[in-house]
Protein backbone atom coordinates (compact mmCIF):
# COMPACT_ATOMS: atom_id res chain seq x y z
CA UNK A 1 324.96 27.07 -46.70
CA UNK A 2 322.49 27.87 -43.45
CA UNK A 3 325.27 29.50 -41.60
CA UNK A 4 329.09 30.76 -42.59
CA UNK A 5 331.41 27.54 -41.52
CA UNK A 6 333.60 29.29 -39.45
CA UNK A 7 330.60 31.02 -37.41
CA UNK A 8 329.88 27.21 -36.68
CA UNK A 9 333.42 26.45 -36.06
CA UNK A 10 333.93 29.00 -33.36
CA UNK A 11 330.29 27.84 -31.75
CA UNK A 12 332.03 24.54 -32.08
CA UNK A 13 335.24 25.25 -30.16
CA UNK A 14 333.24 26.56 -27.27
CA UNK A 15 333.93 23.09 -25.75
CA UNK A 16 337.56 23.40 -25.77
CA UNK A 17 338.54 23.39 -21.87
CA UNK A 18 341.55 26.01 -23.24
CA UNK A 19 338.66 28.60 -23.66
CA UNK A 20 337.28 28.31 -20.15
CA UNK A 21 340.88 29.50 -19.14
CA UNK A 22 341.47 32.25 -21.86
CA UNK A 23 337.70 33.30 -22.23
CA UNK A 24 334.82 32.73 -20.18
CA UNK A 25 334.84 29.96 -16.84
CA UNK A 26 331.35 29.49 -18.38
CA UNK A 27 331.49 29.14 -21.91
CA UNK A 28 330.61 25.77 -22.00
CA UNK A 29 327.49 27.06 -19.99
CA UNK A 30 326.28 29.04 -22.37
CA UNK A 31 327.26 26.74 -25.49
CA UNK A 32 324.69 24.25 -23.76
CA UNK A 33 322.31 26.87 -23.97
CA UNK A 34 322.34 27.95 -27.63
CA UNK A 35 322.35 24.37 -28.70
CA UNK A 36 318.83 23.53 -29.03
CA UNK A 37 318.52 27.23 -31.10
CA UNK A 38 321.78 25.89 -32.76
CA UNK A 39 319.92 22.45 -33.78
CA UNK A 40 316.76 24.32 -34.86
CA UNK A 41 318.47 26.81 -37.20
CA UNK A 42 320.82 23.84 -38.93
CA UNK A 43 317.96 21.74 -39.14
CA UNK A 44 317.94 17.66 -37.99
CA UNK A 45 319.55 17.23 -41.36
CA UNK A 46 322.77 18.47 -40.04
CA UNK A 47 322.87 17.22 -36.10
CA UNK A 48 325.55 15.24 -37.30
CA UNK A 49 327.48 18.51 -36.60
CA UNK A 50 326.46 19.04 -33.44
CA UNK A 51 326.14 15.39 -32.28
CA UNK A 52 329.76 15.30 -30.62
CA UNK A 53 329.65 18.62 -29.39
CA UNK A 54 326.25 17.80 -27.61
CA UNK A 55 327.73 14.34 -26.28
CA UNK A 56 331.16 16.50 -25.08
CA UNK A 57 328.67 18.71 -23.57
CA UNK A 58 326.29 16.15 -21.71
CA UNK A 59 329.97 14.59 -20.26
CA UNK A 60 331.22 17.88 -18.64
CA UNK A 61 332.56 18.16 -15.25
CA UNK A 62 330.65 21.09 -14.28
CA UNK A 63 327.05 20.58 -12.89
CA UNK A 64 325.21 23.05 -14.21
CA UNK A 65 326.35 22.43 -18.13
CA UNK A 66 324.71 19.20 -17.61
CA UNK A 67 321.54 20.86 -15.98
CA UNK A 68 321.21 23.38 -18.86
CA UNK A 69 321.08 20.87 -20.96
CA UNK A 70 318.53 18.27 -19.28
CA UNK A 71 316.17 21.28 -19.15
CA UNK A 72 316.35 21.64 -23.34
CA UNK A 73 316.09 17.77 -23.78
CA UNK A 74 312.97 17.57 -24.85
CA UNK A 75 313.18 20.47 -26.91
CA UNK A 76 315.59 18.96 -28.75
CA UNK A 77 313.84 15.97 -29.17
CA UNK A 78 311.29 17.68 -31.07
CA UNK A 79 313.97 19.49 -33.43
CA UNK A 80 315.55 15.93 -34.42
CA UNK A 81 312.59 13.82 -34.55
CA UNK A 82 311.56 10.24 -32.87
CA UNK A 83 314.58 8.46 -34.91
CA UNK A 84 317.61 10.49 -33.89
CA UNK A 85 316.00 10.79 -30.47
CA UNK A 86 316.02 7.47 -29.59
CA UNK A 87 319.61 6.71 -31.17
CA UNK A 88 321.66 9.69 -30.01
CA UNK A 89 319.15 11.28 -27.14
CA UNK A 90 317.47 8.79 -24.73
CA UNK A 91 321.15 7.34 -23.76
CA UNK A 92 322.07 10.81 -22.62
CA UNK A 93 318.62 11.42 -21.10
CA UNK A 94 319.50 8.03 -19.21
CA UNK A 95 322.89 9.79 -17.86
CA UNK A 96 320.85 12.44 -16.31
CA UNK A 97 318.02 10.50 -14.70
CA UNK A 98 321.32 8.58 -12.49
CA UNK A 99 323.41 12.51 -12.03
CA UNK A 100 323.19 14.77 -9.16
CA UNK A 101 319.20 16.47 -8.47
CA UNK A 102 320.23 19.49 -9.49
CA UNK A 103 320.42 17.50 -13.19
CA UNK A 104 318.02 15.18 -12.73
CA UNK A 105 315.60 18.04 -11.67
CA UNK A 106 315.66 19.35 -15.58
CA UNK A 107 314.20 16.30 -16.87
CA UNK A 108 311.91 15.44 -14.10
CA UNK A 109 310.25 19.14 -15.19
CA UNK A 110 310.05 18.07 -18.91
CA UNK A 111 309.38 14.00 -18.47
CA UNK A 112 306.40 14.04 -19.89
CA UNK A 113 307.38 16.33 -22.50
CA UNK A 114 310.20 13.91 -23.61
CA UNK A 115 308.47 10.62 -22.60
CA UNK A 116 305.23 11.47 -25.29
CA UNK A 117 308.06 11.39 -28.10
CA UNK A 118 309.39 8.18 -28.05
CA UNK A 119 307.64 4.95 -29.19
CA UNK A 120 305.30 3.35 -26.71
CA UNK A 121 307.87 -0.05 -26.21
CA UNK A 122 310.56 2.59 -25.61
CA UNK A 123 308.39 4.89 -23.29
CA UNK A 124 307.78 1.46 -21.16
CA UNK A 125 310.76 1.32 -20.24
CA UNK A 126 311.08 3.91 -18.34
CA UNK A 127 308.37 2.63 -16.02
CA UNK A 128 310.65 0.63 -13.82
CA UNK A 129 312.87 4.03 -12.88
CA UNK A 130 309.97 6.54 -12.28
CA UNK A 131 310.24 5.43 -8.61
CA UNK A 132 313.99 6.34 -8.39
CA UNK A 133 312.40 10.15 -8.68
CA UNK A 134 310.84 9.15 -5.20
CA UNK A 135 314.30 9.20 -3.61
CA UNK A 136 317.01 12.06 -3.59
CA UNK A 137 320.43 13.18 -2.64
CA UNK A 138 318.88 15.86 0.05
CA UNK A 139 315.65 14.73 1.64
CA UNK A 140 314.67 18.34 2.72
CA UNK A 141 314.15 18.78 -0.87
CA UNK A 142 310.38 17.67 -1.24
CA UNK A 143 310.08 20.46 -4.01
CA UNK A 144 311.52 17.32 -6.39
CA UNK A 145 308.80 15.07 -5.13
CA UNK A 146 306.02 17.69 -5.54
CA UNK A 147 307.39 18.06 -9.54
CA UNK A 148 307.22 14.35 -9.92
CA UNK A 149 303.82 13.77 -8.55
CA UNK A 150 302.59 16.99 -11.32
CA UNK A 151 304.48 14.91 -14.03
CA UNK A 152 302.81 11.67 -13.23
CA UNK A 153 298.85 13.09 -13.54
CA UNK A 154 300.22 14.37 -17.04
CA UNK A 155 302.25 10.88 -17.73
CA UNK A 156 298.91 9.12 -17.28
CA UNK A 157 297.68 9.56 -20.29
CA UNK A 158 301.00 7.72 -21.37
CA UNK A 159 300.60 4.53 -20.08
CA UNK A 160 297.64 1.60 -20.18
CA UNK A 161 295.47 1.00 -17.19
CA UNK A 162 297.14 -1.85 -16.04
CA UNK A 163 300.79 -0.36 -15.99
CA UNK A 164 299.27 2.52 -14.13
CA UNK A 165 298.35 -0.07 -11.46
CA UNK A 166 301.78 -1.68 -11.36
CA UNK A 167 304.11 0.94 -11.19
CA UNK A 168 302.53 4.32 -10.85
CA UNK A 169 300.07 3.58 -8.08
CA UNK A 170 302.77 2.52 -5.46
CA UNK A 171 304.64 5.94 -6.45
CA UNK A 172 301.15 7.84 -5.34
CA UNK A 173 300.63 6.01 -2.42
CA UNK A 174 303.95 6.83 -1.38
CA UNK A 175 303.70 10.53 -2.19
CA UNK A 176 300.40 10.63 -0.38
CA UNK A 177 302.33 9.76 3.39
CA UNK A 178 304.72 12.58 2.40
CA UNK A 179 305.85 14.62 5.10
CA UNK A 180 304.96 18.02 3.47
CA UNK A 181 301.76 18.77 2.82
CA UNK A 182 302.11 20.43 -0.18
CA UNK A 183 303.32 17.14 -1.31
CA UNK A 184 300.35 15.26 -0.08
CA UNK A 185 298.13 17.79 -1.35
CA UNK A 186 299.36 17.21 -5.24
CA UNK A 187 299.21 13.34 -4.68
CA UNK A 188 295.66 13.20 -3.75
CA UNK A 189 295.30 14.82 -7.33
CA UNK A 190 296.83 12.16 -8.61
CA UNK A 191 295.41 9.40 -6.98
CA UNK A 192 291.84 10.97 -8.51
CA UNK A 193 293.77 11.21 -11.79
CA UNK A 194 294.37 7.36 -11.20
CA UNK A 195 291.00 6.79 -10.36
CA UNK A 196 289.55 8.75 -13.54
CA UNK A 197 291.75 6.31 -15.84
CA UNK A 198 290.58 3.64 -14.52
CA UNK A 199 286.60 4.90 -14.75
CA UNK A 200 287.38 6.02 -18.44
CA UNK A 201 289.29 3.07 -19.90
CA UNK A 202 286.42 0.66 -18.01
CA UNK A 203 289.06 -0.93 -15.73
CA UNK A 204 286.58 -1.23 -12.79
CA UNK A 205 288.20 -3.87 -11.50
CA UNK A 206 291.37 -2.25 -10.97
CA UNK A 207 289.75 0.88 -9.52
CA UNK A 208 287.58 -1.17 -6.86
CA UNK A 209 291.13 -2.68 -5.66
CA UNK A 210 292.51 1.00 -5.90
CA UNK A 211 289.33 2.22 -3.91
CA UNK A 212 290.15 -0.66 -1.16
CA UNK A 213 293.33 0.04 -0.67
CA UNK A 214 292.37 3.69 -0.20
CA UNK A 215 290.05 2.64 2.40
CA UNK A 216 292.73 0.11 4.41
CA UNK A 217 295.49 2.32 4.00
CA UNK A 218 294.19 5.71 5.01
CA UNK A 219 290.25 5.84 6.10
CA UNK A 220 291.50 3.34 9.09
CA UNK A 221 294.58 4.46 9.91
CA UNK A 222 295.47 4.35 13.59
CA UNK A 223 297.33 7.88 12.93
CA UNK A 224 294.95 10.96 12.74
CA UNK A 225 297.18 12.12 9.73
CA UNK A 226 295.93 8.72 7.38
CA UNK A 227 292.10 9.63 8.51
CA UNK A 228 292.74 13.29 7.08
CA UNK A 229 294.28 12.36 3.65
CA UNK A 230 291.20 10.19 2.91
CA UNK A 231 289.37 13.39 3.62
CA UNK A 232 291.55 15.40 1.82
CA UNK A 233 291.39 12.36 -1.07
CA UNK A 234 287.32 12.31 -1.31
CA UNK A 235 287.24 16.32 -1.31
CA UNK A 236 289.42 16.41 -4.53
CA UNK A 237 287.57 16.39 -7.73
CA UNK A 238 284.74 14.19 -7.45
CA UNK A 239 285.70 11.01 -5.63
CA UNK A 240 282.79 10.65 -3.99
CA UNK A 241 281.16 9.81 -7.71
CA UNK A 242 283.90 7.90 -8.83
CA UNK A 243 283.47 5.91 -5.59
CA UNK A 244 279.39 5.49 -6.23
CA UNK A 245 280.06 4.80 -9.83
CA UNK A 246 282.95 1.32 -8.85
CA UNK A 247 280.69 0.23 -6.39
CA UNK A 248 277.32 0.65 -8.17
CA UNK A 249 275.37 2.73 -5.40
């Protein structure tokens, strides 16, 4: 009763490959698009019919049907709700975090987005594959590595203090040798981030190590490059008071 059935029948058979030939090469292009507006207007009631079509959709051959539709992932997680998102989303969100980075670039620019939706056992997960982001198929392409270190100061928040340690600190060091210096630039953000979530959730133990390791890695590095990004690293947002504040000068 939302919509006249055969309106959603001929949205429907926008998958068929026979109307890529006979209408539009990009039909399915623009049927990815109109989903999430599709889901909204049928309400997560009636995903059911949409489910296949969205699954048919995730599955196509052509690149950028997939990409259209990691960039409204997370939309669409908040049209279906936390339930239908875990059973019928996060496996196709796990498709595009292992496709080509012109896919995997759509979710990396919503992670948080998607990742503050699921349950926190579920969201865990997903720490062991953040540093996949690291790598890519083209590695002129540090634009993806500048996205992932903005997503991680906003995934954060996300995590406890000790999985920050674990798993996202390596991913900042890393980012923080980066060849481009834009790159570098956003990472020392976000190895101040670190260091504020460590000062706020009273993990001073983890932030002394973090401090140390600052110290060894890049305030005595034999390259001039190392010595600079510790620079660059206390200039950003207040590390010299984080610093005083661990070590209780």
């Amino acid at each position: 009763d939302i919509i006249p059935q055969p309106l959603l029948d001929q949205y429907l058979s926008m998958t068929d490959p026979a109307r890529a030939q006979t209408v539009d090469t990009e039909i399915a292009k623009h049927c990815a698009y109109s989903l999430p507006g599709v889901a909204l207007t049928l309400g997560r009631q009636n995903w059911h019919c949409l489910k296949d079509t969205y699954e048919t959709l995730a599955s196509d051959v052509q690149w950028k049907v997939r990409r259209t539709l990691a960039f409204s992932i997370h939309e669409l997680a908040v049209i279906l709700g936390d339930q239908l998102t875990a059973a019928d989303l996060v496996p196709i969100f796990n498709g595009f975090l292992k496709d080509l980075d012109e896919v995997r670039i759509g979710v990396l620019k919503h992670l948080y987005d998607f990742l503050k939706l699921l349950h926190a056992d579920k969201r865990r997960e997903y720490l062991y594959q953040l540093q996949e982001f690291v790598v890519t198929d083209n590695s002129r392409n540090w634009r993806f590595r500048y996205e992932l270190a903005e997503q991680l100061i906003l995934i954060l928040e996300l995590y406890n203090p000790n999985d920050v340690y674990d798993y996202l600190r390596h991913i900042a060091l890393t980012l923080c040798s980066d060849k481009v210096s834009e790159v570098r630039w956003i990472s020392f953000k976000l190895v101040v981030a670190i260091l504020q979530k460590f000062y706020t959730n009273n993990a001073n133990a983890l932030g002394l190590n973090f401090i140390n390791e600052l110290i060894v890695r890049f305030r005595h590095c034999s390259k001039w490059v190392g010595r600079q990004a510790f620079a660059f690293i206390c200039q950003v947002g207040m590390f010299y008071l984080c610093v005083s504040i661990y070590l209780g000068t």
